[in-house]
Each structure stands twice: as C-alpha cells, then as structure tokens.
PDB file of N, CA and C in Angstrom:
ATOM      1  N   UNK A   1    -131.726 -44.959  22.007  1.00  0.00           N
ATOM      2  CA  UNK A   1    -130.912 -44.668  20.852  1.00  0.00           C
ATOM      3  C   UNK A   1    -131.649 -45.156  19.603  1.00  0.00           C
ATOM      4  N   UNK A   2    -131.729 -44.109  18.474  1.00  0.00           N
ATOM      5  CA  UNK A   2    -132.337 -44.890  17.130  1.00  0.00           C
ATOM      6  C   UNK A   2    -131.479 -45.710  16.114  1.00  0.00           C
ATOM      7  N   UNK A   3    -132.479 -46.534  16.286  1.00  0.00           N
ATOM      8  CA  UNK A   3    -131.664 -47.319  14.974  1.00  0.00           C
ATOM      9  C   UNK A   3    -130.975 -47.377  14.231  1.00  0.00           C
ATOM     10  N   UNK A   4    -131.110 -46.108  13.580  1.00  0.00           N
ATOM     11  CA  UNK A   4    -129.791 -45.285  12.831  1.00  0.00           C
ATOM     12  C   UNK A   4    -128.635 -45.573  13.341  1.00  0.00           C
ATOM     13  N   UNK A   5    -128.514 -44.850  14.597  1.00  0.00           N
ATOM     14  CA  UNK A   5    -127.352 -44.759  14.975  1.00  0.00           C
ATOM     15  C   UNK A   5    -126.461 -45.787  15.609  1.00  0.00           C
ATOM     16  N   UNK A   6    -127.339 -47.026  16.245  1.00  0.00           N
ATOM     17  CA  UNK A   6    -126.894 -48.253  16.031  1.00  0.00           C
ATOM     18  C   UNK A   6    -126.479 -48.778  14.910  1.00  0.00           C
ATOM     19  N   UNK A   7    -126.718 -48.891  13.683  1.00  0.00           N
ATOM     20  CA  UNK A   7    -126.350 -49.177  12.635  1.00  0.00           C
ATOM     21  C   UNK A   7    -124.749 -48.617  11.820  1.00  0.00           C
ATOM     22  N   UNK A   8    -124.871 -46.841  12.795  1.00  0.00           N
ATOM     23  CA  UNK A   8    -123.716 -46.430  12.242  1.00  0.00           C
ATOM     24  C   UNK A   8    -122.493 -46.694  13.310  1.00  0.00           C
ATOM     25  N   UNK A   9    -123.121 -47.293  14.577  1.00  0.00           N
ATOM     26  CA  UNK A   9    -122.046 -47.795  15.619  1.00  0.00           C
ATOM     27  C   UNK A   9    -121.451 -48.983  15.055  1.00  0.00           C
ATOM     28  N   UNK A  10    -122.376 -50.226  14.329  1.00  0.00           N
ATOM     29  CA  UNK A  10    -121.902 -51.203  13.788  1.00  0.00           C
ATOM     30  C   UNK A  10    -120.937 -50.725  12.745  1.00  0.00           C
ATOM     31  N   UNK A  11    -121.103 -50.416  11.779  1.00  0.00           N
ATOM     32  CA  UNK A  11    -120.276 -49.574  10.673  1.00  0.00           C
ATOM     33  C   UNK A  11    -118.807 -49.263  11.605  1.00  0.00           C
ATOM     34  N   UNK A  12    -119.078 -48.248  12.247  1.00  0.00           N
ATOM     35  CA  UNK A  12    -117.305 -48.041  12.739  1.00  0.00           C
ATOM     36  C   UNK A  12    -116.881 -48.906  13.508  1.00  0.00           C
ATOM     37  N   UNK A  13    -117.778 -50.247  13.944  1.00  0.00           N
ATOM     38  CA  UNK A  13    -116.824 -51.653  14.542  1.00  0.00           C
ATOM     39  C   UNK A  13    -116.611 -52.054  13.271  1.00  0.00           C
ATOM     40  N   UNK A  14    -116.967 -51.963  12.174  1.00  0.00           N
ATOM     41  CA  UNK A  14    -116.403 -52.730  10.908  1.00  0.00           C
ATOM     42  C   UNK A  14    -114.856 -52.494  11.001  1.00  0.00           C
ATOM     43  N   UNK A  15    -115.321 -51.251  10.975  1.00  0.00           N
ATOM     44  CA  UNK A  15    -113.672 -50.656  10.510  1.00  0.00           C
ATOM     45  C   UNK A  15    -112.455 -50.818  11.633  1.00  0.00           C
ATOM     46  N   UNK A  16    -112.750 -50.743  12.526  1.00  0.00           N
ATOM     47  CA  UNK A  16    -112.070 -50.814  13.620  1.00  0.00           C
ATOM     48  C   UNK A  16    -111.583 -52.154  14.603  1.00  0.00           C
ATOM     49  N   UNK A  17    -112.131 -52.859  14.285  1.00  0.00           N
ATOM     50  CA  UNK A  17    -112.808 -54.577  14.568  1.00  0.00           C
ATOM     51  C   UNK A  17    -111.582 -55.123  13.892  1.00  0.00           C
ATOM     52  N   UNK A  18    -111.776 -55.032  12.656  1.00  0.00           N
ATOM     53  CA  UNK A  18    -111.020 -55.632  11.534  1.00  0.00           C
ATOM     54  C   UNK A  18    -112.024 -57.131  11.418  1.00  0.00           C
ATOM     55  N   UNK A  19    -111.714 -58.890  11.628  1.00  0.00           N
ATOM     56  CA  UNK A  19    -112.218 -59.901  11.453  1.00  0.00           C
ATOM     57  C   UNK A  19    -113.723 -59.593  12.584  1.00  0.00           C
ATOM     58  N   UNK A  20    -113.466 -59.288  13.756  1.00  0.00           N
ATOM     59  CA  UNK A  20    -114.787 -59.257  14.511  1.00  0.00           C
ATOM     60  C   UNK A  20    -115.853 -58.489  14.044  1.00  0.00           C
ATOM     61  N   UNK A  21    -115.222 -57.248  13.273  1.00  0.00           N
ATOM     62  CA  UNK A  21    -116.443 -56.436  13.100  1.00  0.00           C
ATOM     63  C   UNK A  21    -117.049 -57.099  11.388  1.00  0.00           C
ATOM     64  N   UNK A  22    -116.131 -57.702  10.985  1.00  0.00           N
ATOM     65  CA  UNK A  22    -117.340 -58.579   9.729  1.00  0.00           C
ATOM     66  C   UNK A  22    -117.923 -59.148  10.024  1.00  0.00           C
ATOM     67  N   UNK A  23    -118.071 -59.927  11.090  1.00  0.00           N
ATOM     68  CA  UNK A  23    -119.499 -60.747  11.166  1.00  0.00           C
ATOM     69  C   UNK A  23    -120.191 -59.959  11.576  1.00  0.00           C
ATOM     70  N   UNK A  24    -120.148 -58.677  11.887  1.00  0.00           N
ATOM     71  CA  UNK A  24    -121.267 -57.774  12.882  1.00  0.00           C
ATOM     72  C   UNK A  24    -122.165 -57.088  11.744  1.00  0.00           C
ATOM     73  N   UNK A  25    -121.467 -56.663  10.254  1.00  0.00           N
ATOM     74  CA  UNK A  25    -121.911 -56.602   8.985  1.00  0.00           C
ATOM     75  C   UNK A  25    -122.813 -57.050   8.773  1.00  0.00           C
ATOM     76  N   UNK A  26    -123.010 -58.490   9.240  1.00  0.00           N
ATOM     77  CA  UNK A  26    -124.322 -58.887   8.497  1.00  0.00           C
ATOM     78  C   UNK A  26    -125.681 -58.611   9.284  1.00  0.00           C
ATOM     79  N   UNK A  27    -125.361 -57.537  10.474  1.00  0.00           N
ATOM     80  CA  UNK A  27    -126.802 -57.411  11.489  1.00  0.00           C
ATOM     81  C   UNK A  27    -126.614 -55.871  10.868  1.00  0.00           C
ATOM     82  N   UNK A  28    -125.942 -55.098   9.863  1.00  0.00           N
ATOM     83  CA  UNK A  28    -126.006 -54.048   9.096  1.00  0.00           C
ATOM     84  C   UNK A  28    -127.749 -53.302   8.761  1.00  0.00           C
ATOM     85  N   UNK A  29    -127.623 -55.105   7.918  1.00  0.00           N
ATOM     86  CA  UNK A  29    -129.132 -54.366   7.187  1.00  0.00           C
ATOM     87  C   UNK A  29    -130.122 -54.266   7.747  1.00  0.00           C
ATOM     88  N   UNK A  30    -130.000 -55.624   8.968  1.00  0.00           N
ATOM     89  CA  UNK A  30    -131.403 -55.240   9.962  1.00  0.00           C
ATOM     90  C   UNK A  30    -131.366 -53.925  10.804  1.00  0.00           C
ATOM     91  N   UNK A  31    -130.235 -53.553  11.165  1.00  0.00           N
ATOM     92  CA  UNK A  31    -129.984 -52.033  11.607  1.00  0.00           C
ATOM     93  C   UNK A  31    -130.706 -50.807  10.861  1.00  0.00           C
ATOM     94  N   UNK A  32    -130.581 -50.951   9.242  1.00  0.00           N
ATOM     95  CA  UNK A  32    -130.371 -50.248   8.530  1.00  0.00           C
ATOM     96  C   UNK A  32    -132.110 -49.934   7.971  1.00  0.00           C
ATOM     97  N   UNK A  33    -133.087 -51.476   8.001  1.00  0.00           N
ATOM     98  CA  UNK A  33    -134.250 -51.659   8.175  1.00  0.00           C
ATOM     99  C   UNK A  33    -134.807 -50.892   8.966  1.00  0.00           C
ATOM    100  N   UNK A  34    -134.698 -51.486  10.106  1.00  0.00           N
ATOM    101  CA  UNK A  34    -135.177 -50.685  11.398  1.00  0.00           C
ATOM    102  C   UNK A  34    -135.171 -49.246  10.916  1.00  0.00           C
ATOM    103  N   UNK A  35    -133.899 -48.732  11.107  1.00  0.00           N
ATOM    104  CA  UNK A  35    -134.305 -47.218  10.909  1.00  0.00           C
ATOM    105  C   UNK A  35    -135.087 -46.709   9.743  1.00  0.00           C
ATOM    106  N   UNK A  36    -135.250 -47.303   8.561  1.00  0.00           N
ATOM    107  CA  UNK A  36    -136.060 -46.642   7.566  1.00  0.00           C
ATOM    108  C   UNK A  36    -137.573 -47.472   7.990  1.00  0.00           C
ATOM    109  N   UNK A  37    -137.880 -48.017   8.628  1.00  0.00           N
ATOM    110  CA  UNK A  37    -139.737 -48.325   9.282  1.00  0.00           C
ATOM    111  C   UNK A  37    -139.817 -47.242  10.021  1.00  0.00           C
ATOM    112  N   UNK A  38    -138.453 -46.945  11.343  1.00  0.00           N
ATOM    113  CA  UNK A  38    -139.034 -45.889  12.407  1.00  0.00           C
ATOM    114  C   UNK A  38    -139.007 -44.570  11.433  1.00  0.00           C
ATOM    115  N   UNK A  39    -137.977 -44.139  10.137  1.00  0.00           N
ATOM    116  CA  UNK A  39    -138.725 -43.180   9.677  1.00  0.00           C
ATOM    117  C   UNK A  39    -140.091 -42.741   8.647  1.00  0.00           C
ATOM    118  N   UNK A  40    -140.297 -44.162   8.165  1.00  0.00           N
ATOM    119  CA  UNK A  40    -141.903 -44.273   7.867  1.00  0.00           C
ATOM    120  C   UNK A  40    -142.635 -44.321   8.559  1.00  0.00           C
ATOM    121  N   UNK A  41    -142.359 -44.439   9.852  1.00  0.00           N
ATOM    122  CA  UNK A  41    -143.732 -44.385  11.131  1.00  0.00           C
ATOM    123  C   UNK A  41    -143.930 -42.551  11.322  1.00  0.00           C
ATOM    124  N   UNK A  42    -142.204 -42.276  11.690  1.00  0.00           N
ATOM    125  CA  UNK A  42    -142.629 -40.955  11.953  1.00  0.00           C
ATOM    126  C   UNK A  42    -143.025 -40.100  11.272  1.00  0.00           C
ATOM    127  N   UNK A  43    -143.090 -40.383   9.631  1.00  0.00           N
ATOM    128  CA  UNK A  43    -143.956 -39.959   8.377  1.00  0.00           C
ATOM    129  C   UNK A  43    -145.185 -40.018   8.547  1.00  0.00           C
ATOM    130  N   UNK A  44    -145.562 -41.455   8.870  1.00  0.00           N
ATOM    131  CA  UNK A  44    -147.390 -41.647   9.098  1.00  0.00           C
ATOM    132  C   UNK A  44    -147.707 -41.086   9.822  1.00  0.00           C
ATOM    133  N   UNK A  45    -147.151 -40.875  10.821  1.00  0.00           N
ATOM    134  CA  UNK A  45    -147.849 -39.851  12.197  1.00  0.00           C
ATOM    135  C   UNK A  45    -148.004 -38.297  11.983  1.00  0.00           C
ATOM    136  N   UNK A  46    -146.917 -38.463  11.233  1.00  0.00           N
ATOM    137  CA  UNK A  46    -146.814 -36.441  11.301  1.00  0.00           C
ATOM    138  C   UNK A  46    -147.800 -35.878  10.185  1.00  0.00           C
ATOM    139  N   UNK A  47    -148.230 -37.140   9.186  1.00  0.00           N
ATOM    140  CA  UNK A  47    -149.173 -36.976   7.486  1.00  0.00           C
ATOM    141  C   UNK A  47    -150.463 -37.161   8.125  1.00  0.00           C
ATOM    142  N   UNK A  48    -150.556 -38.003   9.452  1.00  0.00           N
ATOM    143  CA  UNK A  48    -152.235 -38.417   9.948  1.00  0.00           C
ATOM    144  C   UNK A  48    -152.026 -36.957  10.702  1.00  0.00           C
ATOM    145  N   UNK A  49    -150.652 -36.242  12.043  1.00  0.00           N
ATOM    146  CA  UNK A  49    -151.666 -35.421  12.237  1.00  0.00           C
ATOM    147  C   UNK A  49    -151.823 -34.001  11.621  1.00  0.00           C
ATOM    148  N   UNK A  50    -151.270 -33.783  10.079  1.00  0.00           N
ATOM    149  CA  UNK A  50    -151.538 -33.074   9.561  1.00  0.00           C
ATOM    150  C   UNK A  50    -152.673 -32.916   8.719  1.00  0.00           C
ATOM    151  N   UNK A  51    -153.598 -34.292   8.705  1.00  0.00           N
ATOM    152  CA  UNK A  51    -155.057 -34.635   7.983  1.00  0.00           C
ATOM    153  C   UNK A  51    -156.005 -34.245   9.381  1.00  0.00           C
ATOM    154  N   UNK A  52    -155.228 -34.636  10.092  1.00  0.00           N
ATOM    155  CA  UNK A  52    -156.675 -33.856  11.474  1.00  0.00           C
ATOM    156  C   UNK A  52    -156.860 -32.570  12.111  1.00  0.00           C
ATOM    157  N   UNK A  53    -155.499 -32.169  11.573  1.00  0.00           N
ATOM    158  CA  UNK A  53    -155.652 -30.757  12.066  1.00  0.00           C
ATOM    159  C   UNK A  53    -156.416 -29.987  10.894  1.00  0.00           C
ATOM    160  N   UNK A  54    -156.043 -30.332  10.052  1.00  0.00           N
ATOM    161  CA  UNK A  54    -156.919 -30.028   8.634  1.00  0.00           C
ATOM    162  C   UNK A  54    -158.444 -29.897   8.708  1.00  0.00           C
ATOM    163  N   UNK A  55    -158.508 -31.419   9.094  1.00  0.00           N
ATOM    164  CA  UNK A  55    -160.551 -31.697   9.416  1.00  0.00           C
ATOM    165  C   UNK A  55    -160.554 -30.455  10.527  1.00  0.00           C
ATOM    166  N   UNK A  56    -159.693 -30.371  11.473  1.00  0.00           N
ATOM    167  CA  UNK A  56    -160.531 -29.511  12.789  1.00  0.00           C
ATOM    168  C   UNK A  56    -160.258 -28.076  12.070  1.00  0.00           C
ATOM    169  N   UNK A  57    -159.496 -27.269  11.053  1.00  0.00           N
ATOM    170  CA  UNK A  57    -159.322 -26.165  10.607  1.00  0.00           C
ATOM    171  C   UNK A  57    -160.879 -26.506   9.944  1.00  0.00           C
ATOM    172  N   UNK A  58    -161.000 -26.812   8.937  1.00  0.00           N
ATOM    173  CA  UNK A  58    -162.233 -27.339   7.867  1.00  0.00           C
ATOM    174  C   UNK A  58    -163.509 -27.085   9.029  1.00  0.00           C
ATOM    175  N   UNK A  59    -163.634 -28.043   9.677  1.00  0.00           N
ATOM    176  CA  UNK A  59    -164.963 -28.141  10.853  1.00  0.00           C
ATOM    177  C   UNK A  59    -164.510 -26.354  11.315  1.00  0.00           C
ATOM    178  N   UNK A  60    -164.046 -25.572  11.854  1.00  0.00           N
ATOM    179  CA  UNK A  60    -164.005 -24.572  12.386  1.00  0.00           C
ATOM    180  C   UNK A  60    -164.878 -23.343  11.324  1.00  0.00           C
ATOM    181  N   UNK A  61    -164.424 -23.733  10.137  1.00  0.00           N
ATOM    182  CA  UNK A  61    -164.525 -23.108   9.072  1.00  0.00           C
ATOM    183  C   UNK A  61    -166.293 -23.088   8.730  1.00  0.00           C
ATOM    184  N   UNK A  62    -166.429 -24.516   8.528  1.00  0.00           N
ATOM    185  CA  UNK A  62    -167.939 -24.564   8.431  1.00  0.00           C
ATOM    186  C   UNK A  62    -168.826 -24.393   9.877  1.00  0.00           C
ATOM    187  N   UNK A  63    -168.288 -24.201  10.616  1.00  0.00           N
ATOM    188  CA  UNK A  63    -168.979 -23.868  11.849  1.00  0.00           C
ATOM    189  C   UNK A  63    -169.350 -22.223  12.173  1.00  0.00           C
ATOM    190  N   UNK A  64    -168.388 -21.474  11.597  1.00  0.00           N
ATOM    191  CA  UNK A  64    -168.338 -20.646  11.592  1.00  0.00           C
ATOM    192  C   UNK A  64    -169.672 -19.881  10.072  1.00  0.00           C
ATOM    193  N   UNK A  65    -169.521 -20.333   9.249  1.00  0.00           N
ATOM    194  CA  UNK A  65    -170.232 -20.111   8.589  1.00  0.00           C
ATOM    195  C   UNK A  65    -171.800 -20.913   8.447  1.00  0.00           C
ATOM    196  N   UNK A  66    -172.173 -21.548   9.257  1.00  0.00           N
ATOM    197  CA  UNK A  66    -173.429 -22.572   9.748  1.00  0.00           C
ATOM    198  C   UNK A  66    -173.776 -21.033  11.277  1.00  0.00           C
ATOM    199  N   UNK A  67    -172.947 -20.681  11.941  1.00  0.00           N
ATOM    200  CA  UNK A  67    -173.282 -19.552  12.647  1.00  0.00           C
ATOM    201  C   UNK A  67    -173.871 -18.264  12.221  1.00  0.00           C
ATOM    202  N   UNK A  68    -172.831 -17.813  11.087  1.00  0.00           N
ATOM    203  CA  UNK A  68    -173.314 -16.475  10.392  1.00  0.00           C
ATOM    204  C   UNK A  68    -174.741 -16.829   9.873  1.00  0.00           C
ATOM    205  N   UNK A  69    -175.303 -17.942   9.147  1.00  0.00           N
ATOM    206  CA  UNK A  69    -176.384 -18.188   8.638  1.00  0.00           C
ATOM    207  C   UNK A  69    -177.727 -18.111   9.894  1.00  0.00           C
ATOM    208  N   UNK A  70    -177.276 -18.799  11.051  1.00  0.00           N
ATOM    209  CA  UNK A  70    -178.293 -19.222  11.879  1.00  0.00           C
ATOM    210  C   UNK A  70    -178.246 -17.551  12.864  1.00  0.00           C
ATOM    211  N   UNK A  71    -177.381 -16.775  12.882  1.00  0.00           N
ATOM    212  CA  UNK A  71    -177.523 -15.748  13.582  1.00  0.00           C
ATOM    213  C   UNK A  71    -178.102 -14.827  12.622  1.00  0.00           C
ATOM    214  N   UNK A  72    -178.198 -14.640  11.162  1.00  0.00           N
ATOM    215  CA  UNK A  72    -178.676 -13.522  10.243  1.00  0.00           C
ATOM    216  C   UNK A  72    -179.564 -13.814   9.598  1.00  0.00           C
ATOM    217  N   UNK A  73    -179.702 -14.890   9.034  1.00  0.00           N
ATOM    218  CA  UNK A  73    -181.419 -16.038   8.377  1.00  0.00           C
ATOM    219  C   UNK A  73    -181.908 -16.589   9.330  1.00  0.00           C
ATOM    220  N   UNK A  74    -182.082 -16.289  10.874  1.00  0.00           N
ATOM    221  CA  UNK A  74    -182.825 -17.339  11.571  1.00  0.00           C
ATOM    222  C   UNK A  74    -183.790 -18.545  11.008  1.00  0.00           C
ATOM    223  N   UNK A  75    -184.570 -17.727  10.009  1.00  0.00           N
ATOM    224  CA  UNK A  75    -186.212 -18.311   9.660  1.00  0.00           C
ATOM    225  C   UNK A  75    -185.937 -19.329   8.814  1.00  0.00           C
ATOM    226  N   UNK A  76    -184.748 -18.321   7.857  1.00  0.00           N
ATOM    227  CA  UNK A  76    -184.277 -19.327   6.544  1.00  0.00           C
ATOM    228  C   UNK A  76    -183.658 -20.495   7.323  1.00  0.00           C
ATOM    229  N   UNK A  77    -182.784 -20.436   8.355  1.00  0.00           N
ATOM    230  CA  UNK A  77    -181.964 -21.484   8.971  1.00  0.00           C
ATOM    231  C   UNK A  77    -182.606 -22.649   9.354  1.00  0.00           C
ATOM    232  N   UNK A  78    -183.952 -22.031   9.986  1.00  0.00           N
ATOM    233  CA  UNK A  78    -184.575 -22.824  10.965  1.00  0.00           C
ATOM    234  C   UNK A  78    -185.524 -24.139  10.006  1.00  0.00           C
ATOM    235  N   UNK A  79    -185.673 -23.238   8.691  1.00  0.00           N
ATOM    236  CA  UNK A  79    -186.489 -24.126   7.710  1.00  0.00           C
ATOM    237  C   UNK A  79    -185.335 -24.891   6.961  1.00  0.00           C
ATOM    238  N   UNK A  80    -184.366 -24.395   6.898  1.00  0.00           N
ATOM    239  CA  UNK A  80    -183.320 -25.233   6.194  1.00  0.00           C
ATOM    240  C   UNK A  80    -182.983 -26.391   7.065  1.00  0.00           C
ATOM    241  N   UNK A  81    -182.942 -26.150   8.237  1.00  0.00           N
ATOM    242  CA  UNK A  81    -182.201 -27.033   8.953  1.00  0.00           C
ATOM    243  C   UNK A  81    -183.419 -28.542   9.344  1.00  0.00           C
ATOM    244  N   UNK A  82    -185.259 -27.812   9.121  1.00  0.00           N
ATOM    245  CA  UNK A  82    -186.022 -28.655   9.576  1.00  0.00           C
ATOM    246  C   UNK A  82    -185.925 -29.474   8.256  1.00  0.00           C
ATOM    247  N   UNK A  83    -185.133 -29.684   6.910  1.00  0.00           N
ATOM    248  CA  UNK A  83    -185.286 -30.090   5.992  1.00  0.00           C
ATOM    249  C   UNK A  83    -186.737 -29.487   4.212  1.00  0.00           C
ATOM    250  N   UNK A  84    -186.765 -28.133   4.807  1.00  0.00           N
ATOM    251  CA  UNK A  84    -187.380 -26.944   4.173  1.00  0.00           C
ATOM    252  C   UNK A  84    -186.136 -27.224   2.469  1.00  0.00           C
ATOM    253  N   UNK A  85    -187.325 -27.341   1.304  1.00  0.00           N
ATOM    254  CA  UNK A  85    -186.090 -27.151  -0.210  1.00  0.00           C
ATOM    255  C   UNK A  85    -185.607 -28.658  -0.738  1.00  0.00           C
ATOM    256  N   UNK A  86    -185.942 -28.981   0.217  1.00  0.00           N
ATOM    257  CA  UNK A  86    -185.106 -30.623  -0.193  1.00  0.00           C
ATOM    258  C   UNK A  86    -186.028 -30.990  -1.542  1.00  0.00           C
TER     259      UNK A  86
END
C-alpha cells in the first residue's frame, strides 16, 4: 500500500476515532512525507529513463548516419576515421 493512502487511512481515523484518532494526527505528516519522496522518486526514474532512451534514440541516429558515410565515402571515411583533416 502507498503512503498516500496510509496517510488518508489515518485522516478518516481522525474523524471517526474522535480522542484516539488525534494522537494518530501527529504520524499525519510523516505519512504525508513519505508519499511526496515516493512521488519524487517516481519522477527521477521516469526523467532518468526518459534521458536514456533519448541517448539510445540520439546514438541510433548518429549511427545511422556514420553508416551512410562509411557505405558511400568509403575512402573519405576511411581517411576521416584514420584521423585524415585534423
């Protein structure tokens, strides 16, 4: 169960509790914590693997065009690539 929803289980013992569920109030905010880290984690994860799928689109991209060169300029490729221009 996420955090969240622990937090909103505490909440309706507030109400329902009456004296028991106020002291349960004060484990509110650590409830309430918790769930906003687990949804900054699941932010970082989903922003890292949208930066790697990126690099592997990018790498596909220049791979593809490092091909067209080495299959149609062989000579040019072959001198470019031995460090030929520098």
């Amino acid at each position: 169960m996420t955090a969240f929803i622990e937090a909103w289980k505490v909440l309706k013992m507030g109400q329902e509790d009456g004296a028991a569920g106020v002291a349960m109030h004060h484990d509110l905010p650590s409830y309430m914590e918790e769930a906003m880290n687990q949804t900054a984690e699941k932010r970082k994860k989903r922003e890292k693997a949208n930066k790697l799928r990126q690099r592997v689109s990018d790498h596909d991209e220049d791979s593809k065009v490092i091909q067209y060169y080495k299959d149609n300029h062989p000579q040019w490729f072959n001198e470019w690539k031995d460090g030929a221009g520098e």
